[in-house]
C-alpha atoms as a PDB file:
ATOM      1  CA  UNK A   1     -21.176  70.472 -14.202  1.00  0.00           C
ATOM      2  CA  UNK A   2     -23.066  68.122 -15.636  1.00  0.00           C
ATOM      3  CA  UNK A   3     -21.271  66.796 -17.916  1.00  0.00           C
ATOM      4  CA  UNK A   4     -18.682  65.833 -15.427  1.00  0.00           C
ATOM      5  CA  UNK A   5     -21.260  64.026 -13.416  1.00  0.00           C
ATOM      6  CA  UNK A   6     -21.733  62.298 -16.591  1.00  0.00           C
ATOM      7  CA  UNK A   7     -17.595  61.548 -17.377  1.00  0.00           C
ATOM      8  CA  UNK A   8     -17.516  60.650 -13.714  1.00  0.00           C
ATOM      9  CA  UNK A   9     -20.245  57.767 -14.633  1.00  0.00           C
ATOM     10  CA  UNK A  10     -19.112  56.867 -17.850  1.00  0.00           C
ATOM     11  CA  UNK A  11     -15.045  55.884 -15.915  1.00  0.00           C
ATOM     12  CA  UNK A  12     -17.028  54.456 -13.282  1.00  0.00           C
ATOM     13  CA  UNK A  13     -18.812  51.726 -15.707  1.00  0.00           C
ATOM     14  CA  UNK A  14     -15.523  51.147 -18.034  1.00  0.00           C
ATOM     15  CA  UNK A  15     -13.577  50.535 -14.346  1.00  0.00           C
ATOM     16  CA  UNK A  16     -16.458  47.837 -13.241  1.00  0.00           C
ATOM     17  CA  UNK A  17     -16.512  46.245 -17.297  1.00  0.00           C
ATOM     18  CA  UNK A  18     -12.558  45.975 -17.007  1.00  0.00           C
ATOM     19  CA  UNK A  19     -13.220  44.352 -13.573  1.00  0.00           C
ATOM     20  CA  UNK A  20     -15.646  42.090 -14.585  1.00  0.00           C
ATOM     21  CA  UNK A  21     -13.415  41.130 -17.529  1.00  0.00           C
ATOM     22  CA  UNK A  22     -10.681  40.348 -16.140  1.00  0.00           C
ATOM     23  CA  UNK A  23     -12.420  38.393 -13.264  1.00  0.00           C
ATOM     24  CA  UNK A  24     -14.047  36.409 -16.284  1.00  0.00           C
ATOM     25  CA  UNK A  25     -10.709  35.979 -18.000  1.00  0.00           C
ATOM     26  CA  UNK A  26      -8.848  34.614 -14.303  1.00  0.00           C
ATOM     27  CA  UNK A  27     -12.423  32.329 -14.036  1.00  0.00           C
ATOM     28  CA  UNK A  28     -11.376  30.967 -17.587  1.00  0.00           C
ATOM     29  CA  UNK A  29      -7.645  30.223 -16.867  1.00  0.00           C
ATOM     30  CA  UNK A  30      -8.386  29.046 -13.419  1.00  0.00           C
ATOM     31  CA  UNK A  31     -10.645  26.343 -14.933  1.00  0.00           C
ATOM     32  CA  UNK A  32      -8.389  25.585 -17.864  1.00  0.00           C
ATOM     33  CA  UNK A  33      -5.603  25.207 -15.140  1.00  0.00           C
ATOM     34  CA  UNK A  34      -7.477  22.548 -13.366  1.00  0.00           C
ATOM     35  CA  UNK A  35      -8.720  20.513 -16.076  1.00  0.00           C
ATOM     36  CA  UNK A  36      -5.058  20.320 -17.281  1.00  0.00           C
ATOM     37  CA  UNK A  37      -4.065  19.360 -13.260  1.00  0.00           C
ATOM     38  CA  UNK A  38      -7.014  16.633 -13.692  1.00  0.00           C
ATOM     39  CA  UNK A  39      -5.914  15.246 -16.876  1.00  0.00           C
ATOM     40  CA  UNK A  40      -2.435  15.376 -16.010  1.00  0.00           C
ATOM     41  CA  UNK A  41      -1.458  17.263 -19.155  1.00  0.00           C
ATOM     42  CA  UNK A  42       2.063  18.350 -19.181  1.00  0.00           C
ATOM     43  CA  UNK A  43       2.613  21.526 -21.388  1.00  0.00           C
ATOM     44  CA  UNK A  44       5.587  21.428 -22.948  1.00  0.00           C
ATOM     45  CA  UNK A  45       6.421  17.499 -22.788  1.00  0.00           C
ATOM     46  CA  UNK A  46       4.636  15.506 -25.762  1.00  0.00           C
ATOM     47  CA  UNK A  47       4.835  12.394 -23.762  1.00  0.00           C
ATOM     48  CA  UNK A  48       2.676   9.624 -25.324  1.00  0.00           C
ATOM     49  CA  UNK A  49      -0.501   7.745 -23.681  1.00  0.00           C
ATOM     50  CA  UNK A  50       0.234   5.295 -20.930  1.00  0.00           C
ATOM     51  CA  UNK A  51      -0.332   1.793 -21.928  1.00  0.00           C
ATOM     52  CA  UNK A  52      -1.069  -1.179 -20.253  1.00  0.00           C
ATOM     53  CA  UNK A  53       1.341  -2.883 -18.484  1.00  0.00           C
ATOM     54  CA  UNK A  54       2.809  -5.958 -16.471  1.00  0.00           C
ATOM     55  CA  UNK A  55       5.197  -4.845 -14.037  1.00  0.00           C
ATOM     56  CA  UNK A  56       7.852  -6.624 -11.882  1.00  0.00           C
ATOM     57  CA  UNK A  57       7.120  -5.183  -8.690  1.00  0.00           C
ATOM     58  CA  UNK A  58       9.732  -7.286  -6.425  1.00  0.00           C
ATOM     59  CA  UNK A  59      11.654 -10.603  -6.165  1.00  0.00           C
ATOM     60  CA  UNK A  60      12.086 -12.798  -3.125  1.00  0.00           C
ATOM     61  CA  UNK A  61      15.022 -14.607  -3.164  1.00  0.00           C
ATOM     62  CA  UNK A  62      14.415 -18.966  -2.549  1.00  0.00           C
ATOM     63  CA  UNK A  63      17.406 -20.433  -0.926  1.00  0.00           C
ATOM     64  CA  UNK A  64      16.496 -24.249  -1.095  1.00  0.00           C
ATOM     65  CA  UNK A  65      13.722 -26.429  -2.610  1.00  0.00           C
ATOM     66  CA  UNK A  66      11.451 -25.477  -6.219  1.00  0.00           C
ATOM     67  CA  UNK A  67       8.543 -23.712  -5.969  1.00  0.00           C
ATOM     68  CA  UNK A  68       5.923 -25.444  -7.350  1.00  0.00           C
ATOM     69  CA  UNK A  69       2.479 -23.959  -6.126  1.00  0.00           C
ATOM     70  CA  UNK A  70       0.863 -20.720  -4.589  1.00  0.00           C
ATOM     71  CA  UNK A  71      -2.218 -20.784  -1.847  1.00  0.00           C
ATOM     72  CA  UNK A  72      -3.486 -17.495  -1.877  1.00  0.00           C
ATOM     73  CA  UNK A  73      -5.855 -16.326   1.166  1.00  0.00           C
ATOM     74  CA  UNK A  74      -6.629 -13.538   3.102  1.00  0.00           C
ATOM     75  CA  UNK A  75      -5.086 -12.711   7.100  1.00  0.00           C
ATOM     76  CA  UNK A  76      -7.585  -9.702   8.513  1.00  0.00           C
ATOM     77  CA  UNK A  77      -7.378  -6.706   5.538  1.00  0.00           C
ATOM     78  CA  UNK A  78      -3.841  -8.678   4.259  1.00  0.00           C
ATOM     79  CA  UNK A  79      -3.349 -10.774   1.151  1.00  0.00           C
ATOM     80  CA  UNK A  80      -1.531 -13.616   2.348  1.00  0.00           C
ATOM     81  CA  UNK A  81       0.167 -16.216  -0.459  1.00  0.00           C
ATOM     82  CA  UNK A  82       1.426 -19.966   0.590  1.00  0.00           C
ATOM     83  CA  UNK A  83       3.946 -20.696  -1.591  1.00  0.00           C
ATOM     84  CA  UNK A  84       4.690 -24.772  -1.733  1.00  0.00           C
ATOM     85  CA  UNK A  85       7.297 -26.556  -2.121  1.00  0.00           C
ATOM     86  CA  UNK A  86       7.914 -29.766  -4.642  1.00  0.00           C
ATOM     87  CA  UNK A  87       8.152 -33.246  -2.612  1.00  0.00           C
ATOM     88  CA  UNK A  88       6.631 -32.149   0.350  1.00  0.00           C
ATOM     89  CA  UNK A  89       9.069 -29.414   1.224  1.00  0.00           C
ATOM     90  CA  UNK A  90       8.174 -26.931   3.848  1.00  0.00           C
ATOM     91  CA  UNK A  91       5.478 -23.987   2.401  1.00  0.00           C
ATOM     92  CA  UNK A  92       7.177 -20.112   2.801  1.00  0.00           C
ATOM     93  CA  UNK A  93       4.179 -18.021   4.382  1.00  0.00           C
ATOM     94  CA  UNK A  94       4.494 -14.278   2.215  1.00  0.00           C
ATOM     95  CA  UNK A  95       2.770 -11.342   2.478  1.00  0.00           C
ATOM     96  CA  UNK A  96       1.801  -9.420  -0.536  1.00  0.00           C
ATOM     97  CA  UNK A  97      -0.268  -6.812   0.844  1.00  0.00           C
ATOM     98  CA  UNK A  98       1.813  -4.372  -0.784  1.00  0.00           C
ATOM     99  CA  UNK A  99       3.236  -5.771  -3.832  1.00  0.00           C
ATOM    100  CA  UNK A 100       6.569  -3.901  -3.731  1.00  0.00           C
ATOM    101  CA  UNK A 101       7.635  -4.774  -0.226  1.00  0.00           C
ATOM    102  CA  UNK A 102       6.478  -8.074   0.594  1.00  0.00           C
ATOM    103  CA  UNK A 103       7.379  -9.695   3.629  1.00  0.00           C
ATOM    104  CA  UNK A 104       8.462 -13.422   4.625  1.00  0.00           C
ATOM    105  CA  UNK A 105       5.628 -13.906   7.720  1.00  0.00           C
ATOM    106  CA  UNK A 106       7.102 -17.408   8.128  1.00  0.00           C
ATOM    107  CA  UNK A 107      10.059 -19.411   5.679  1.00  0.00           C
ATOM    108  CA  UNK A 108       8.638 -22.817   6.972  1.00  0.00           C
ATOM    109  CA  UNK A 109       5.554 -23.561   7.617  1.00  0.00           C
ATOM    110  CA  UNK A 110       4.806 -26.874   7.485  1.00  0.00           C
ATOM    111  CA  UNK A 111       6.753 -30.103   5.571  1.00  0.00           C
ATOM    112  CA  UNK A 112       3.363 -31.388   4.022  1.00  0.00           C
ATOM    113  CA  UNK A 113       0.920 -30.804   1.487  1.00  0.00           C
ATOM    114  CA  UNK A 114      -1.385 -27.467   2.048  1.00  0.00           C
ATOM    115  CA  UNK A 115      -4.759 -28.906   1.292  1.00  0.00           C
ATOM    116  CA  UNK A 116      -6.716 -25.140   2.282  1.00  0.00           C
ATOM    117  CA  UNK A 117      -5.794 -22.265   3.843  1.00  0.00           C
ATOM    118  CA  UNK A 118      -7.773 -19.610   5.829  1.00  0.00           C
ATOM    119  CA  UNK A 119      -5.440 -17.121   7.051  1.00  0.00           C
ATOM    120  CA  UNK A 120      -2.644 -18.422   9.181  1.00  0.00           C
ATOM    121  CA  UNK A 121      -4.689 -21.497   9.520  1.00  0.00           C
ATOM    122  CA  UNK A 122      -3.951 -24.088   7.205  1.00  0.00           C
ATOM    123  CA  UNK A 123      -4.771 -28.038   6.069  1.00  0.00           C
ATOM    124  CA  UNK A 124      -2.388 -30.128   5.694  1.00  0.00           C
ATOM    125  CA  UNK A 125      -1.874 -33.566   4.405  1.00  0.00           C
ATOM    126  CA  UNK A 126       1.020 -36.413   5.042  1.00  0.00           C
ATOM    127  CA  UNK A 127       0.143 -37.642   1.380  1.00  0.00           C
ATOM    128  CA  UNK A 128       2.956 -37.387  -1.728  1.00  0.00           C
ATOM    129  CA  UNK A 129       2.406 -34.153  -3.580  1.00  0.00           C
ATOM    130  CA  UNK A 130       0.868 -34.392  -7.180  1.00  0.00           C
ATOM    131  CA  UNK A 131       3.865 -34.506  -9.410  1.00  0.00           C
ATOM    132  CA  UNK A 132       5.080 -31.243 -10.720  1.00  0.00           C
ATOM    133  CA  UNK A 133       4.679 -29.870 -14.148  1.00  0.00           C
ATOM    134  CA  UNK A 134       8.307 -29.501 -16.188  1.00  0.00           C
ATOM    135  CA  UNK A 135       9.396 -25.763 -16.271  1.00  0.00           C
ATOM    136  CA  UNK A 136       8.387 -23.143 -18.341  1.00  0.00           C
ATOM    137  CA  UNK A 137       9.222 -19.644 -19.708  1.00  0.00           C
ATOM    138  CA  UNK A 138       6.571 -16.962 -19.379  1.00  0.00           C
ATOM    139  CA  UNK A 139       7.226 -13.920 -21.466  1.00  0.00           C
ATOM    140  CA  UNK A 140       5.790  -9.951 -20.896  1.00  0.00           C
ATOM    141  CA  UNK A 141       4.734  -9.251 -24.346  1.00  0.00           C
ATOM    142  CA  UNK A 142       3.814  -6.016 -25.183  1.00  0.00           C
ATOM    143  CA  UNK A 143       1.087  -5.713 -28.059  1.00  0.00           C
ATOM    144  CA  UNK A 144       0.524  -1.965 -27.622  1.00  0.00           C
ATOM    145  CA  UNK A 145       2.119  -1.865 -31.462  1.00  0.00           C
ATOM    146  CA  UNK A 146       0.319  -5.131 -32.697  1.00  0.00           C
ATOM    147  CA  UNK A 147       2.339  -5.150 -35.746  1.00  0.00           C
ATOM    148  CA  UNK A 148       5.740  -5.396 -33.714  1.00  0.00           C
ATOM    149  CA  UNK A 149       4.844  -6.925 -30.823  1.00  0.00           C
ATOM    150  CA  UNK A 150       7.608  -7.313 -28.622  1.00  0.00           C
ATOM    151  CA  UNK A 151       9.063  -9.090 -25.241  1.00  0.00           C
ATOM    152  CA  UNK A 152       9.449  -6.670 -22.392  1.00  0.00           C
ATOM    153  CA  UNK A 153      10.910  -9.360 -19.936  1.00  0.00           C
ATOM    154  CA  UNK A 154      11.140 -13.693 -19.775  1.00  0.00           C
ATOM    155  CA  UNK A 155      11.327 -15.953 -16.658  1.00  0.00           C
ATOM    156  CA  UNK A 156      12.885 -19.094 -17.524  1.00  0.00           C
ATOM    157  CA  UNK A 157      12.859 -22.114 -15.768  1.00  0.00           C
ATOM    158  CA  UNK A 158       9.498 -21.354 -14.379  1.00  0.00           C
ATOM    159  CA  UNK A 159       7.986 -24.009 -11.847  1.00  0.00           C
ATOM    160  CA  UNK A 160       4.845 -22.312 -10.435  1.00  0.00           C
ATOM    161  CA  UNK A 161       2.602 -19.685 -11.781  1.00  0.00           C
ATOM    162  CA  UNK A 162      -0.446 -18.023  -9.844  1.00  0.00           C
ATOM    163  CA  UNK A 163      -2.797 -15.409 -10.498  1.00  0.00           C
ATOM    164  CA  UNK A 164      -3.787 -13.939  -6.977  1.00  0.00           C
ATOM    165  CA  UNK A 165      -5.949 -11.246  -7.317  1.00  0.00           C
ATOM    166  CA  UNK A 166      -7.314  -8.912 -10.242  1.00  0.00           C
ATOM    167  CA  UNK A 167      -4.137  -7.306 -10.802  1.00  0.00           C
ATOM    168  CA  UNK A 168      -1.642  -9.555  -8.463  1.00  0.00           C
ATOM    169  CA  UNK A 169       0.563 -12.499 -10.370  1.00  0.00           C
ATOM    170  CA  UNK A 170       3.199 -14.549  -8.644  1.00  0.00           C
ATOM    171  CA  UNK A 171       5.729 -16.982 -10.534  1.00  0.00           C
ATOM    172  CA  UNK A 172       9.071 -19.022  -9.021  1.00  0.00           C
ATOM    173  CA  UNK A 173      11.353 -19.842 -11.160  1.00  0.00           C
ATOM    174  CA  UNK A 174      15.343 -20.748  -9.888  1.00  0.00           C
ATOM    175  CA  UNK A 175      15.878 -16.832  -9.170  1.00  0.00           C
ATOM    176  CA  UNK A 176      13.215 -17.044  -6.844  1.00  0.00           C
ATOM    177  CA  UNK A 177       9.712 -15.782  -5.947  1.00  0.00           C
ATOM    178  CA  UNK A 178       8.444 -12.776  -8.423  1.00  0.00           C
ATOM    179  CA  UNK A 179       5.385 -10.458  -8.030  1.00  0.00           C
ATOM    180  CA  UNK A 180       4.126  -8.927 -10.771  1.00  0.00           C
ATOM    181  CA  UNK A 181       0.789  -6.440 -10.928  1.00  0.00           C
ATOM    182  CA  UNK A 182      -0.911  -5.680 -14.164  1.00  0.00           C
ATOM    183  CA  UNK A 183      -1.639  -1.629 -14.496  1.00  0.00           C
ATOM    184  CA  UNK A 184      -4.421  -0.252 -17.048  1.00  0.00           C
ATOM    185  CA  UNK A 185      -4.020   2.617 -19.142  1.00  0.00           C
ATOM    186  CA  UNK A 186      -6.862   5.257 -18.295  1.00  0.00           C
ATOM    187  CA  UNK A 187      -9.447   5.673 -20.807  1.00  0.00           C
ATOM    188  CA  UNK A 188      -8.923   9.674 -22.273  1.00  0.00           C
ATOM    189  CA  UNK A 189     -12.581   9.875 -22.968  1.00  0.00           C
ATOM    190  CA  UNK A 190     -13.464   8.526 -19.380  1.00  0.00           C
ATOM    191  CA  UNK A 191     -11.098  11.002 -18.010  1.00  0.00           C
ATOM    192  CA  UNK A 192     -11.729  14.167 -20.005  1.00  0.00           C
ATOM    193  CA  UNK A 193     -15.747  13.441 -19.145  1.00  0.00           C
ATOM    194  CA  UNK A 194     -14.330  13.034 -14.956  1.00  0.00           C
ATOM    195  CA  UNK A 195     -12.738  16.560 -15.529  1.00  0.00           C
ATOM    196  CA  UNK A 196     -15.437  18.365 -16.755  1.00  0.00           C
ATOM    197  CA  UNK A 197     -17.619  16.747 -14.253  1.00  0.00           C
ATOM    198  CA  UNK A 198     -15.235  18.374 -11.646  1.00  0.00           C
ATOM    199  CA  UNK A 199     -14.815  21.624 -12.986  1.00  0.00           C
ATOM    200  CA  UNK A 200     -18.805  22.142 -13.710  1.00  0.00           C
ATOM    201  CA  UNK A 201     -20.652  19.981 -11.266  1.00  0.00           C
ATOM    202  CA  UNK A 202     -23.043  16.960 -11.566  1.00  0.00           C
ATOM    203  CA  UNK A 203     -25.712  18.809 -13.172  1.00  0.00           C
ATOM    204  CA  UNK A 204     -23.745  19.532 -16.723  1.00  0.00           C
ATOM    205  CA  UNK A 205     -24.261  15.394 -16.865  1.00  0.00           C
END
């Protein structure tokens, strides 16, 4: 009798081990699951790092009149941009809030000089406009591979260029008005040390 007491106990244990085991073992690929999710690590597609990039985002076409300078201000939580006109032309009002859909708030504005603008507010002058610089070509190089550094895309004919924000540029060239945003490549340390904060907590850091 006895000793099946003690078989009884001894199956009881190696049940709650193999429980605890394989609780341990779902704990381990649970957490390896998410750090993979957080990194964005794709199992069976060797794709290489992102690099940084300059992107064409969108492209609003100019029907009459060269582009020659961008006023950049802010409308409420909105990123408005004043692009002028050579010779006094009238100024299209654009909204670049988001950079892939912008939107033409107004094609004419006014047939001046924009001195400042606040907004939908905006200084003008009667005065001839500064005289405007000969074209250009601006090039997207990509140095990722500094010893083959190559072009990625080229604006020619390029009559105003403006940076607008951190990561907003805007160019006009005879094609018409282009956005582009600059994107940086995530830092793998940064982001392996974000997962592991995630996974364990604050107080492994």
């Amino acid at each position: 009798m006895r000793s099946d007491i003690v078989l009884q106990k001894y199956f009881r244990e190696s049940s709650v081990r193999s429980r605890q085991k394989a609780t341990q073992n779902q704990i381990v690929t649970i957490k390896a699951c998410l750090i993979a999710a957080t990194l964005g690590v794709t199992a069976f597609a060797g794709a290489p790092p992102q690099e940084d990039q300059i992107t064409v985002d969108a492209r609003i076409p100019v029907s009459s009149g060269v582009i020659n300078a961008f006023v950049a201000t802010r409308h409420f939580n909105e990123t408005y941009v004043y692009a002028q006109r050579a010779g006094g032309g009238p100024a299209t009002l654009i909204d670049v809030t988001r950079p892939g859909r912008p939107r033409v708030v107004s094609a004419e504005v006014a047939a001046s000089t924009l001195v400042a603008v606040s907004g939908t507010a905006a200084l003008a002058s009667d005065a001839p406009p500064p005289p405007s610089p000969a074209p250009q070509t601006i090039r997207i190089m990509d140095f990722s591979d500094p010893a083959h550094p190559r072009v990625t895309r080229q604006f020619d004919g390029v009559t105003a260029v403006q940076r607008i924000s951190a990561s907003l540029i805007m160019l006009a060239n005879p094609e018409g008005i282009w956005i582009l945003t600059e994107h940086h490549a995530p830092d793998p340390e940064e982001e392996q040390r974000y997962a592991r904060k995630v996974i364990y907590g604050e107080s492994m850091f």
